[in-house]
Protein backbone atom coordinates (compact mmCIF):
# COMPACT_ATOMS: atom_id res chain seq x y z
CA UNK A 1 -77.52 -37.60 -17.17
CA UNK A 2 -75.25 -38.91 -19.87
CA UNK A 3 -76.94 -41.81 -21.79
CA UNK A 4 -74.54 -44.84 -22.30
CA UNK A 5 -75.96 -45.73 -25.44
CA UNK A 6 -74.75 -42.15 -27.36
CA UNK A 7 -71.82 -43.47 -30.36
CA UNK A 8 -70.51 -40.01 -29.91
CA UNK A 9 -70.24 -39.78 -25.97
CA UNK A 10 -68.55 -43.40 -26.06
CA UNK A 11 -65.82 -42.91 -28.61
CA UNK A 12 -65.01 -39.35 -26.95
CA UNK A 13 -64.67 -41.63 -23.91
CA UNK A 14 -62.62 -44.49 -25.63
CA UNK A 15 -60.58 -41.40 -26.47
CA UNK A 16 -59.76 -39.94 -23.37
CA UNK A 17 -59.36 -43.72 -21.73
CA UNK A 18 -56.51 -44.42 -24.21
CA UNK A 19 -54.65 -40.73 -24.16
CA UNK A 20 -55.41 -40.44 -20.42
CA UNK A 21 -54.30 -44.19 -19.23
CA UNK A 22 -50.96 -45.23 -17.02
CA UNK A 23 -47.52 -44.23 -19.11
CA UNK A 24 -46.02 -47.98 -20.52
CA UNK A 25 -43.56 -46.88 -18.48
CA UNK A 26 -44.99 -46.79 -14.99
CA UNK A 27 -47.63 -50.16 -15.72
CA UNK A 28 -44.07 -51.68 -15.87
CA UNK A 29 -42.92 -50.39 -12.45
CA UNK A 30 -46.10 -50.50 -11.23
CA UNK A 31 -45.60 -54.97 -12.63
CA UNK A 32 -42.90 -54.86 -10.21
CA UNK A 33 -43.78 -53.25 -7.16
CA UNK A 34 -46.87 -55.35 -6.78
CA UNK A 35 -44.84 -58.79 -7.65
CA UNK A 36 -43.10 -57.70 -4.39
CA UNK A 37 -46.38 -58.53 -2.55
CA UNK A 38 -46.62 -61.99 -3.80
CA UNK A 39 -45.70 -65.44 -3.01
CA UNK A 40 -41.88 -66.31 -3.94
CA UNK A 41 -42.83 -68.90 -6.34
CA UNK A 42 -45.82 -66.79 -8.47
CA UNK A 43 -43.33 -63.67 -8.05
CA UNK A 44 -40.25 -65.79 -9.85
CA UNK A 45 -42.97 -66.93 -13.15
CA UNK A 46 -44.41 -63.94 -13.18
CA UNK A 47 -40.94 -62.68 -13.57
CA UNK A 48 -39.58 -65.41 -16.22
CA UNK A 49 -42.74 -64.44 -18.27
CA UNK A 50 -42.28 -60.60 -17.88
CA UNK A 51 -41.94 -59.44 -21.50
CA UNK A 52 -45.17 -61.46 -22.18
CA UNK A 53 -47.23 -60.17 -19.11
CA UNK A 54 -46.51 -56.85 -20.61
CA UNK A 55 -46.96 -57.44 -24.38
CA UNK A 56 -50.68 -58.76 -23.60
CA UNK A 57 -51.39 -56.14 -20.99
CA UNK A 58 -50.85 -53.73 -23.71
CA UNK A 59 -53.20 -55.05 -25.76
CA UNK A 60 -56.18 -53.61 -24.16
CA UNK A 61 -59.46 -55.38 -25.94
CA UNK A 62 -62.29 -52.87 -27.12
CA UNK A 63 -64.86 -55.05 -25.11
CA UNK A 64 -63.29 -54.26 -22.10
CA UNK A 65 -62.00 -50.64 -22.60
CA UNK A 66 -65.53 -49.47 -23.74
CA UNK A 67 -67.32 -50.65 -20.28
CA UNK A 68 -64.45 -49.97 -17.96
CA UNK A 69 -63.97 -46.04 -19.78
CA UNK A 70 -68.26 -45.22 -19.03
CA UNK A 71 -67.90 -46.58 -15.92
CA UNK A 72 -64.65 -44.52 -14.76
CA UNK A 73 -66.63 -41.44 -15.87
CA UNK A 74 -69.74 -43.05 -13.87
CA UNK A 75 -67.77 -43.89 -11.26
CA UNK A 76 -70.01 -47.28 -10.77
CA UNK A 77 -68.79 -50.57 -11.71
CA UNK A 78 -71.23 -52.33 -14.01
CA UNK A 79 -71.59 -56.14 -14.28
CA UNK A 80 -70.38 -55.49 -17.83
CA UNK A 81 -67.05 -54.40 -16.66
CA UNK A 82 -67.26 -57.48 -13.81
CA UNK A 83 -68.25 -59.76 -16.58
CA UNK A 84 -65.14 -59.35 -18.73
CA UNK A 85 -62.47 -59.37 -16.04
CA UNK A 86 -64.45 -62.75 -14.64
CA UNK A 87 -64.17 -64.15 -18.41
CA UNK A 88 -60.73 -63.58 -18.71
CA UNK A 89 -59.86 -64.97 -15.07
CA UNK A 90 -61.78 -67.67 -15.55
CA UNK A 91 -59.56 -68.16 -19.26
CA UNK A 92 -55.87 -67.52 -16.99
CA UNK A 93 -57.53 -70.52 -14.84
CA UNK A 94 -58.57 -72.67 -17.30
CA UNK A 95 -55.16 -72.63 -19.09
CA UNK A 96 -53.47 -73.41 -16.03
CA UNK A 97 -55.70 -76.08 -14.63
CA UNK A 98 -54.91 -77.53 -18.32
CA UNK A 99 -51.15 -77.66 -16.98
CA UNK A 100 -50.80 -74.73 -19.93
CA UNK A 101 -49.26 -73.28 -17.14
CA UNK A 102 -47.01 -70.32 -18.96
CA UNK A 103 -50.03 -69.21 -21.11
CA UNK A 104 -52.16 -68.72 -17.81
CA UNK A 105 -49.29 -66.86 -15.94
CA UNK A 106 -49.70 -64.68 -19.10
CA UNK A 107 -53.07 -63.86 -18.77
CA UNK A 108 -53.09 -63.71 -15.29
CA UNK A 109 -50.66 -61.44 -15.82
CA UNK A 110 -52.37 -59.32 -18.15
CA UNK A 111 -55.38 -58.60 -15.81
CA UNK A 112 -52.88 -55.75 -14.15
CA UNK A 113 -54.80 -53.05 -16.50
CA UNK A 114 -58.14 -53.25 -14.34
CA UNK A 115 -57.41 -52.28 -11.49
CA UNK A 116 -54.48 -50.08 -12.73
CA UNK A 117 -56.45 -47.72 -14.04
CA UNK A 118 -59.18 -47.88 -11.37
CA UNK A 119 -56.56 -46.82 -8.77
CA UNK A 120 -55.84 -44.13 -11.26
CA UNK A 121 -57.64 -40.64 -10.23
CA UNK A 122 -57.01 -39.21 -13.99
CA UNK A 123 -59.31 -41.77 -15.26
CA UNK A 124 -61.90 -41.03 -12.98
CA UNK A 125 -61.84 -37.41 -13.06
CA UNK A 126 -65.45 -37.66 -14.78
CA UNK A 127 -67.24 -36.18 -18.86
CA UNK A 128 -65.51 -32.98 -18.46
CA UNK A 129 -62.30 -34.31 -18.07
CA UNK A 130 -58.67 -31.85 -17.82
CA UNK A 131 -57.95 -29.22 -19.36
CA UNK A 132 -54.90 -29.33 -22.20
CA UNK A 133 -51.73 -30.85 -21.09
CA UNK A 134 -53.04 -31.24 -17.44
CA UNK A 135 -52.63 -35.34 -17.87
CA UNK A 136 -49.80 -35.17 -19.64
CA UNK A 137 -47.95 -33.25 -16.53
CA UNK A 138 -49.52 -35.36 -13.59
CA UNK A 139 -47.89 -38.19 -15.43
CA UNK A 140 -44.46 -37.12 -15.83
CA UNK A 141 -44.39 -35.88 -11.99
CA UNK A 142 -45.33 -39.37 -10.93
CA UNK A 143 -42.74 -40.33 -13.02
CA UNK A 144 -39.89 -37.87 -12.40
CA UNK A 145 -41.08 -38.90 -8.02
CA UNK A 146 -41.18 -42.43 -8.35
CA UNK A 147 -37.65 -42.48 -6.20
CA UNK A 148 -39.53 -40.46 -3.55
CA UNK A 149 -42.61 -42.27 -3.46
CA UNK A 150 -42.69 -45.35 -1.14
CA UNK A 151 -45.27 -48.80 -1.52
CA UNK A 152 -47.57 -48.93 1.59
CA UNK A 153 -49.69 -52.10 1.94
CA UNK A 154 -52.81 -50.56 2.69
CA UNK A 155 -53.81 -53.13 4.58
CA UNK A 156 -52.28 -56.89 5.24
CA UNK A 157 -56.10 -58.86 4.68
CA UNK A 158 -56.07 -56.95 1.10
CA UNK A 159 -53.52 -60.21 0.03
CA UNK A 160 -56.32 -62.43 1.14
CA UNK A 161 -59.75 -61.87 -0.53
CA UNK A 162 -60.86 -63.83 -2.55
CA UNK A 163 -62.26 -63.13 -5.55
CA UNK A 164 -65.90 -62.61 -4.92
CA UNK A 165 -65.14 -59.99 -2.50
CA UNK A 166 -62.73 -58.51 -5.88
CA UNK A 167 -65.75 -56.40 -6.90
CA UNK A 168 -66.81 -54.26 -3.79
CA UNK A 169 -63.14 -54.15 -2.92
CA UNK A 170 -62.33 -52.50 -7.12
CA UNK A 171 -65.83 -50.12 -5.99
CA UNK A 172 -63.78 -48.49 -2.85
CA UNK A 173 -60.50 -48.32 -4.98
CA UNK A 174 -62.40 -46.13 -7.74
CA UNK A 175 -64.38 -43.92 -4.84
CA UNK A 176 -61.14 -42.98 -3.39
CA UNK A 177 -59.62 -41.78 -7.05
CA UNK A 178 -62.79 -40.25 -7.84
CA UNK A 179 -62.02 -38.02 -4.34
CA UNK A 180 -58.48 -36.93 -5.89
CA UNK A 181 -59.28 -36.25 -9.50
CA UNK A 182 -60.39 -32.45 -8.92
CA UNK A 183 -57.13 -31.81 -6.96
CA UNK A 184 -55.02 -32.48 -10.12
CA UNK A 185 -56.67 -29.80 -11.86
CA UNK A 186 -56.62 -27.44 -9.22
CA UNK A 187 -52.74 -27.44 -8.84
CA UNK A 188 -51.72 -27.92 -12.35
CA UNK A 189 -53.59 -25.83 -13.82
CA UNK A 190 -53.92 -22.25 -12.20
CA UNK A 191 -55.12 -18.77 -13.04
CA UNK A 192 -56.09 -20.70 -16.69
CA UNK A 193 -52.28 -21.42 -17.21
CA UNK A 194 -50.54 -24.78 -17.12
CA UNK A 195 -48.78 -26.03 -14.33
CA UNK A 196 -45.07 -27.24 -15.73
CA UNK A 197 -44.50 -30.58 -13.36
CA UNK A 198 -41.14 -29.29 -13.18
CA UNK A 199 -42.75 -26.17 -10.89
CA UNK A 200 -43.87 -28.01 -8.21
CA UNK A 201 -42.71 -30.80 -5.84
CA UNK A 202 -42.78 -33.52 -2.92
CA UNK A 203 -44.47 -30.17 -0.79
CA UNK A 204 -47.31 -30.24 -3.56
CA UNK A 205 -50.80 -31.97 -2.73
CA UNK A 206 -49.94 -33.37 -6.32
CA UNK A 207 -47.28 -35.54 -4.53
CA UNK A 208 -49.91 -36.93 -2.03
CA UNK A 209 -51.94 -37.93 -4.85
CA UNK A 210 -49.35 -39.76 -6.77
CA UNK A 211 -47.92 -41.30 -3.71
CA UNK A 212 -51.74 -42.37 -2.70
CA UNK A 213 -52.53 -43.22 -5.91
CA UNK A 214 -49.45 -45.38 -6.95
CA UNK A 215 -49.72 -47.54 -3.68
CA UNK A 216 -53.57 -47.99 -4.08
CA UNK A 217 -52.74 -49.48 -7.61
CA UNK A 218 -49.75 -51.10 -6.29
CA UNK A 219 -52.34 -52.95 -3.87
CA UNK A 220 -55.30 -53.52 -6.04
CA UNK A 221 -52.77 -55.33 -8.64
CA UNK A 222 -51.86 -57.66 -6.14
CA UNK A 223 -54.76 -58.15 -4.11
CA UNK A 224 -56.82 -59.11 -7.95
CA UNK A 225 -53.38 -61.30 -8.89
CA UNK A 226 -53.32 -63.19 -5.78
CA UNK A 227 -57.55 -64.08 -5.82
CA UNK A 228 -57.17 -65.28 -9.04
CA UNK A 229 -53.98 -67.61 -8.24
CA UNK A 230 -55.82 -68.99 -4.84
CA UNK A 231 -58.63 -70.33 -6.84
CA UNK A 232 -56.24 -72.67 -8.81
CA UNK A 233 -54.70 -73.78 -5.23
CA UNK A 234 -51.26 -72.25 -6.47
CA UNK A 235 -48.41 -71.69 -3.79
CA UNK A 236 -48.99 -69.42 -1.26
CA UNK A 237 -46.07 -70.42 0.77
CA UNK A 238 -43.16 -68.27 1.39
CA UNK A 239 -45.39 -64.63 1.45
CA UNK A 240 -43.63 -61.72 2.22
CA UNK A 241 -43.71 -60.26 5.32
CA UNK A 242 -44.50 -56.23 5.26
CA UNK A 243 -42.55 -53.87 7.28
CA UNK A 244 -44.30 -51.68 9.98
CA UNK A 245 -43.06 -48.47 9.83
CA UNK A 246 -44.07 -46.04 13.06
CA UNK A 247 -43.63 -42.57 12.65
CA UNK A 248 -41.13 -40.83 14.39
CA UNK A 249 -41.23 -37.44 16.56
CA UNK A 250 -38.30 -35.48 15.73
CA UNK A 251 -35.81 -35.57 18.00
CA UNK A 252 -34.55 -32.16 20.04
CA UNK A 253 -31.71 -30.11 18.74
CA UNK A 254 -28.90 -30.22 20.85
CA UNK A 255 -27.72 -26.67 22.32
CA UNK A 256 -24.29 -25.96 21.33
C-alpha cells in the first residue's frame, strides 16, 4: 500500500498530475461545451469573462493539486480534496453575494479543473502510470476527433444536484475513468512499441474512451457549475432543452 505521507511518492505524483493533465487546448473546448448546458444568462457572463475563467483555471494551486493527484492514483476522494473545492466555492459565493459579481463568475469559473480531470481516465490510470509517449498520443487523438465526437447529457437530473450530492456524484465520475485507464495502454501501446494516434481511428476502443470520457467531463463541469450558482439563487430561467436522439435501424437497400 502506498503511504501518502512519502515526499518522494507525492512529488512523482505532482509530476505526472501536471505532464499527464487536459491539453490548454481541450479545458478550453471542454469551457464551451459545458456552457452549452447552462442557463442563458450564467452562459452569456461566463462568456464575457472567458479569458479570465481560463487564466485562473490555469493556475492550478499546490494545495489542491497535491490531494486531488494521491487521490486520482487512489481512486478515493478524500475530504482533503472535498475541503478545497468547498473553500473555493464557498469564496466564488461570497464574492458574488458581495455584488463582486465578475470576480465570483471568475472563480466559479475556475472550479472547471476538478472535475475535468476526474472525468479524465489518464489521470486515474493509477502509481504505475503509461508507458513513454502513451499520454502524449491519447491526447492528440482526442484532439485530432473532437469534430467526430458528440456531447451526450448523461442524464437530464445531473443539471440539478445540488451541491451536497457534488461529492458522491465526483466518486462515480472517477470509478468510471478508473474502468478506462488500462484500455489506453492496451491500444497505444502494443507488442512494447508506441501506438502513433495517427494509426488508429473512430473504429478504435480509443475513440469510445475519448468520446465517453469528453462527455463525462463535459457533464461533471456543468453539473459542479450549476450547484454552485443555485446556492446564490442565480437565474435558472431560460435552460436549455437537450435533444433526444433514438437510434436508427438502417434502412434496406433498394434492389436495382
Amino acid at each position: 500500500m502506498f503511504g501518502r505521507s512519502l515526499p518522494f511518492l507525492l512529488l512523482s505524483l505532482l509530476g505526472a498530475a501536471s505532464a499527464g493533465a487536459w491539453p490548454f487546448s481541450l479545458v478550453e473546448r471542454l469551457n464551451r461545451d459545458a456552457r452549452r448546458l447552462l442557463p442563458v444568462s450564467l452562459r452569456d457572463l461566463m462568456i464575457e469573462h472567458e479569458k479570465e475563467i481560463l487564466a485562473e483555471a490555469q493556475r492550478y494551486p499546490p494545495d489542491q493539486a497535491q490531494a486531488l493527484a494521491l487521490d486520482l492514483v487512489d481512486g478515493r476522494l478524500e475530504p482533503a480534496s472535498l475541503a478545497i473545492f468547498d473553500a473555493r466555492a464557498d469564496e466564488a459565493i461570497g464574492l458574488i453575494r458581495s455584488r463582486r459579481v465578475s470576480e465570483g463568475l471568475i472563480r466559479l469559473g475556475a472550479l472547471i479543473r476538478i472535475p475535468a480531470d476526474l472525468a479524465d481516465p489518464v489521470l486515474s490510470v493509477g502509481p504505475d502510470g503509461y508507458p513513454p509517449g502513451v499520454t502524449g498520443e491519447y491526447y492528440a487523438f482526442v484532439e485530432s476527433s473532437l469534430d467526430k465526437i458528440p456531447v451526450v447529457l448523461e442524464d437530464a437530473k445531473l443539471l440539478h444536484l445540488d451541491r451536497r450530492r457534488l461529492p458522491a456524484y465526483w466518486q462515480d465520475v472517477l470509478d468510471r475513468s478508473r474502468e478506462q485507464s488500462s484500455l489506453i495502454r492496451s491500444e497505444l501501446f502494443r507488442n512494447g512499441r508506441l501506438v502513433s494516434h495517427r494509426n488508429i481511428d473512430y473504429r478504435s476502443p480509443v475513440f469510445s474512451v475519448a468520446s465517453l470520457s469528453y462527455s463525462r467531463a463535459v457533464n461533471a463541469i456543468a453539473a459542479s457549475w450549476l450547484a454552485v450558482w443555485r446556492e446564490v439563487r442565480g437565474d435558472l430561467t431560460r435552460m436549455p432543452v437537450p435533444g433526444e436522439v433514438q437510434p436508427r435501424d438502417p434502412q434496406p437497400k433498394e434492389t436495382p
